[in-house]
Protein backbone atom coordinates (compact mmCIF):
# COMPACT_ATOMS: atom_id res chain seq x y z
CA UNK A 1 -49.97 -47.83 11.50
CA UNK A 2 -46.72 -46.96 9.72
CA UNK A 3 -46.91 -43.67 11.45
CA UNK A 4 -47.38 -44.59 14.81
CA UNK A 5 -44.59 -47.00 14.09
CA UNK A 6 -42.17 -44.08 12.87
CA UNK A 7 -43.08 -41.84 15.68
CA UNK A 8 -42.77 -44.75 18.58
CA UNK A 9 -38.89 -45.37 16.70
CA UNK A 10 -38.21 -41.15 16.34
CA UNK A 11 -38.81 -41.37 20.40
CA UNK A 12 -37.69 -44.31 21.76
CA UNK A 13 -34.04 -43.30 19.51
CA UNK A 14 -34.43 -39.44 21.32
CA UNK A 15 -34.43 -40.43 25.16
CA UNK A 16 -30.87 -42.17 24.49
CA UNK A 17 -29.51 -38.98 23.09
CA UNK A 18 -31.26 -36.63 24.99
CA UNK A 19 -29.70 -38.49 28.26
CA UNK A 20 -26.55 -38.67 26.58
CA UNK A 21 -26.63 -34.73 26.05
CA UNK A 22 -28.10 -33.67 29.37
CA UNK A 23 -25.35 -35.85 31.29
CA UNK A 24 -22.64 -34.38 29.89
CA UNK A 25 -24.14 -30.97 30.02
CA UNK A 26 -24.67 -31.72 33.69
CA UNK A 27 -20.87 -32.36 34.31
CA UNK A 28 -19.39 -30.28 32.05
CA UNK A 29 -21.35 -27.10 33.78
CA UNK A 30 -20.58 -28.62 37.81
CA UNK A 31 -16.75 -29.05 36.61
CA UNK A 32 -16.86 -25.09 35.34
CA UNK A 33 -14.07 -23.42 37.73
CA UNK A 34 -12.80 -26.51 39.24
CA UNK A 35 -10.29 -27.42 37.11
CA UNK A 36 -6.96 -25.96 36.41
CA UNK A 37 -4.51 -26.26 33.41
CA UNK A 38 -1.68 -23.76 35.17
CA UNK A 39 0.81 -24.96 38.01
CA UNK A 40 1.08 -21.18 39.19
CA UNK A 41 -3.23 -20.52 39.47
CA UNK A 42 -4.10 -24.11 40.89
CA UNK A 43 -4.67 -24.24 44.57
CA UNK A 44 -2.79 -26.21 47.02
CA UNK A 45 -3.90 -29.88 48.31
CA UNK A 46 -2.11 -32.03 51.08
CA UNK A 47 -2.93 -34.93 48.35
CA UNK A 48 -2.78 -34.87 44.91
CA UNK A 49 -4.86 -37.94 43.40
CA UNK A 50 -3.60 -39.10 39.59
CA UNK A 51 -5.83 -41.86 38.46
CA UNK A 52 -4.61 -44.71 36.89
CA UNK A 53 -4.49 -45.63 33.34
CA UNK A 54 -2.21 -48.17 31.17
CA UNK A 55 1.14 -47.55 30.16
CA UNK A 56 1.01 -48.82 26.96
CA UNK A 57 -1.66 -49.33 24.68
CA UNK A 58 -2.69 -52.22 22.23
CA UNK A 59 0.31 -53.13 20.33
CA UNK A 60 2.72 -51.59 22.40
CA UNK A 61 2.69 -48.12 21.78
CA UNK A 62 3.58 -45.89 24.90
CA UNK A 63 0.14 -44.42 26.25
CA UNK A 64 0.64 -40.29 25.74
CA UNK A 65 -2.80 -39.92 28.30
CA UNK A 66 -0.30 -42.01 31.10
CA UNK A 67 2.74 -40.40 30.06
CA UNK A 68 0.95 -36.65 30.39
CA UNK A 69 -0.61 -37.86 33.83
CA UNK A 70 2.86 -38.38 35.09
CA UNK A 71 4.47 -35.18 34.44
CA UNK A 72 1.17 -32.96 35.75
CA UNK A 73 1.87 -35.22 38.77
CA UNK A 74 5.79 -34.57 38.99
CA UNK A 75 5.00 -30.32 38.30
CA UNK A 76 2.77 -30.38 41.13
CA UNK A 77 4.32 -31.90 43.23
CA UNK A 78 7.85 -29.93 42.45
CA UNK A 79 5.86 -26.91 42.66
CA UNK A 80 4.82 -27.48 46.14
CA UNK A 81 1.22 -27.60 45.34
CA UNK A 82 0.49 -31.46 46.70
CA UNK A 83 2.80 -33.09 49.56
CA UNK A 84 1.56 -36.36 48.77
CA UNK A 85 0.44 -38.41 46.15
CA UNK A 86 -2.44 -41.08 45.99
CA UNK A 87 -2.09 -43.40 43.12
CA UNK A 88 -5.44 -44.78 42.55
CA UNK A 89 -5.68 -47.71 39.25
CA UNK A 90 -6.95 -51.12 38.11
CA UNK A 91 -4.82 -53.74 40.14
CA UNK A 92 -7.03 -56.57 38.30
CA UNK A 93 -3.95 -59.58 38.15
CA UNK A 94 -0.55 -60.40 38.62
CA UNK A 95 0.46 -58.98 34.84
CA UNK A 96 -0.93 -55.81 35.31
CA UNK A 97 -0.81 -53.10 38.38
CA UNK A 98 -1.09 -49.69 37.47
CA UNK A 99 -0.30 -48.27 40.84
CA UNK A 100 2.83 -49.97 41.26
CA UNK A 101 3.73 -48.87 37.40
CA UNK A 102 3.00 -45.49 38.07
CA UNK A 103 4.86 -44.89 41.71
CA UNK A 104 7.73 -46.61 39.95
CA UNK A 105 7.67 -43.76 37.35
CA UNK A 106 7.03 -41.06 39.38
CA UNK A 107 10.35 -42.51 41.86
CA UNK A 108 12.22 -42.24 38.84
CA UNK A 109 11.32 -38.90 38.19
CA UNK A 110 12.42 -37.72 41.39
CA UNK A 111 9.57 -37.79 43.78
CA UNK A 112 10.20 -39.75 47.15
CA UNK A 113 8.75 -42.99 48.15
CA UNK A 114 7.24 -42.12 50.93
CA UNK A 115 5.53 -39.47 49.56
CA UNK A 116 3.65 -42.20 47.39
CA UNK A 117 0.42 -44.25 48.74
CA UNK A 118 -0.93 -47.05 46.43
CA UNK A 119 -5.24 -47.87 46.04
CA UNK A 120 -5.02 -51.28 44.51
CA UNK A 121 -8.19 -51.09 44.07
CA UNK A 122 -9.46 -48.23 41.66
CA UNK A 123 -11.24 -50.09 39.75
CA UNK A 124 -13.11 -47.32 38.57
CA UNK A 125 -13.30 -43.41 39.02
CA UNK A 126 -16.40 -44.10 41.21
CA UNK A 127 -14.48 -46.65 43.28
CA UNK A 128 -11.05 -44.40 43.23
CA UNK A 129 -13.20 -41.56 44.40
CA UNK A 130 -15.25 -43.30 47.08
CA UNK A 131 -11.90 -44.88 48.61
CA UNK A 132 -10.18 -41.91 48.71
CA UNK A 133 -12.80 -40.76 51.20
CA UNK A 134 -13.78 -43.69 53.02
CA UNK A 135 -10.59 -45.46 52.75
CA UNK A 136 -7.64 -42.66 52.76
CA UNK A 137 -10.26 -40.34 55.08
CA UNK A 138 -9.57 -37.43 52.81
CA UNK A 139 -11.98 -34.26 53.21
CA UNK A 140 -10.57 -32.32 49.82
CA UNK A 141 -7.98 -33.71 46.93
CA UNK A 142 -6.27 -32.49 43.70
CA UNK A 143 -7.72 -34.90 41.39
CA UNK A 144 -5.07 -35.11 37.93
CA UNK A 145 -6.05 -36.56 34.74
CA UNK A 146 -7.57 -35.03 31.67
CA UNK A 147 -10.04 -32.50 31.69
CA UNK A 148 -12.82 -34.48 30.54
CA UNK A 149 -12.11 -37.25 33.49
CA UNK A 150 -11.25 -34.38 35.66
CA UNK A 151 -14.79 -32.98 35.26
CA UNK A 152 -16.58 -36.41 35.96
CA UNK A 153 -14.00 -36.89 38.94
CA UNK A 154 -15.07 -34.09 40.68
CA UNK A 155 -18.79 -34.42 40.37
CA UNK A 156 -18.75 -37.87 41.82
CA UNK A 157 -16.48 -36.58 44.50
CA UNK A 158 -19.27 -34.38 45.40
CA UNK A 159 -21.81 -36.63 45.46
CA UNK A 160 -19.62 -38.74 48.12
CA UNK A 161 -19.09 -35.66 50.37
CA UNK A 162 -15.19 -35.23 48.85
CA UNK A 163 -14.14 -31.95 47.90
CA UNK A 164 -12.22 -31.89 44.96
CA UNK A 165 -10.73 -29.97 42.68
CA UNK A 166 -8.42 -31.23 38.95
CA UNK A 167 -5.55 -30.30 37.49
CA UNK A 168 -5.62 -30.98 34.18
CA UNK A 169 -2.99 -33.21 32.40
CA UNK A 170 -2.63 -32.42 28.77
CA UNK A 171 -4.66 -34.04 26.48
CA UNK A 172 -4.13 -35.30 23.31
CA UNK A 173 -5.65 -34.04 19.83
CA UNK A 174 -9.34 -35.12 19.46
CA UNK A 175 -8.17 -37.03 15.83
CA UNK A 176 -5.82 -39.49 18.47
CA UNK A 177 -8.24 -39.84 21.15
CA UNK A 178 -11.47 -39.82 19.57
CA UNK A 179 -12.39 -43.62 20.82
CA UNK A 180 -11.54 -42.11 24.47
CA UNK A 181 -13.60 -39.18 24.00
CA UNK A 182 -16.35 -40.98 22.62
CA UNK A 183 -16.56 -43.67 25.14
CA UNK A 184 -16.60 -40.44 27.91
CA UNK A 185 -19.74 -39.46 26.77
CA UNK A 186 -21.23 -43.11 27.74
CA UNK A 187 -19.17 -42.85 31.03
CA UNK A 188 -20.87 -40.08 31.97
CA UNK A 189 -24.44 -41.60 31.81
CA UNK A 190 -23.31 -43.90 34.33
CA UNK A 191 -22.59 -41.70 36.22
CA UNK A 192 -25.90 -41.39 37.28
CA UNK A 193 -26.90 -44.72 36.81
CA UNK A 194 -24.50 -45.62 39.62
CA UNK A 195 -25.51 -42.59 42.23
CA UNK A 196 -29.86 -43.65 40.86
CA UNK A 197 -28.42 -47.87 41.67
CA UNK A 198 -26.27 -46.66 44.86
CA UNK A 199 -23.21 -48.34 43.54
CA UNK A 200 -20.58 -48.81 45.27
CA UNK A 201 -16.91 -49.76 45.09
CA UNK A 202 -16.04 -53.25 44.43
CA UNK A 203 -13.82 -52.83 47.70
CA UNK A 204 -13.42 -50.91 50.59
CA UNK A 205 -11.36 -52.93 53.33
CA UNK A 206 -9.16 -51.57 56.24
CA UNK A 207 -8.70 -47.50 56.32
CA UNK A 208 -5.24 -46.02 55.36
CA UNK A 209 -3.90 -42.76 56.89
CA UNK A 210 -1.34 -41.00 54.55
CA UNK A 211 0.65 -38.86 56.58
């Protein structure tokens, strides 16, 4: 009885790490060639899509994964390799608004206004990525984030008919961001939770033409 026990606990603990590995396998191989750490080798976009994070961290801290967003965005863009620039983040109450925080930083940094176009409602990388098509009507994008996030970016792109490539913002070491790059693995099995559930964005609303 003790057996059957041991061996019903050995698989029921397996399928939760087998999924774990498989999913990531699964992204990490679809994101091969798609991503780009150089300015110079990165193909051009009409839209370059950075996706939101928080400026600051618990306690106060500056975020370094927000600050290295913003300057891949700002070398892109000053490299001619994006003429626009979606800013897609969490827009959850009136004390926090990524978008708005990030287009103010990447004004200051030199990059015009009107080049800028806010999603209030990127919830989440599913919901950035599903807007972007349904709401911005974009075909192809320059995703720009971390590697990791670039890789899960672009494979739910594809599975919403988006073609997209990332540029890779630099990431921090894995001592710093282990609690990010732990949680990744997790946000990758949802990944196909979501497409098996059909999930979709929390909001869609009236379509947006940046031009």
């Amino acid at each position: 009885m003790k057996s059957k026990i041991l061996k019903f606990t050995i698989v029921a603990l397996s399928f939760p790490l087998l999924a774990l590995i498989l999913c990531n396998y699964i992204i990490n191989s679809f994101g091969e060639g798609k991503t780009y750490s150089s300015v110079q080798e990165v193909p051009k976009n009409k839209v370059g899509l950075i996706l939101g994070t928080a400026k600051k961290i618990k306690g106060g801290a500056s975020n370094p994964y927000y600050a290295n967003r913003i300057t891949a965005t700002v070398a892109l863009y000053k490299a001619g390799k994006i003429d626009y620039i979606l800013v897609s983040g969490d827009n959850g109450s009136i004390y926090y608004n990524e978008p708005t925080t990030i287009k103010n930083d990447l004004v200051d940094q030199g990059i015009p206004s009107e080049k800028i176009f806010l999603d209030y409602a990127g919830f989440r990388t599913l919901d950035s990525m599903v807007r972007a098509k349904e709401v911005f009507g974009l075909n192809e994008l320059t995703v720009i984030s971390q590697k990791f996030h670039n890789e899960r970016a672009i494979y739910l792109a594809y599975k919403n008919d988006l073609k997209a490539i990332g540029f890779n913002a630099e990431d921090i070491s894995l001592e710093s961001g282990l609690k990010v790059q732990f949680r990744e693995y997790f946000a990758r099995v949802k990944v196909f939770i979501d497409l098996i559930l059909k999930t979709r964005p929390k909001f869609i609303g009236d379509k947006i033409k940046i031009e």
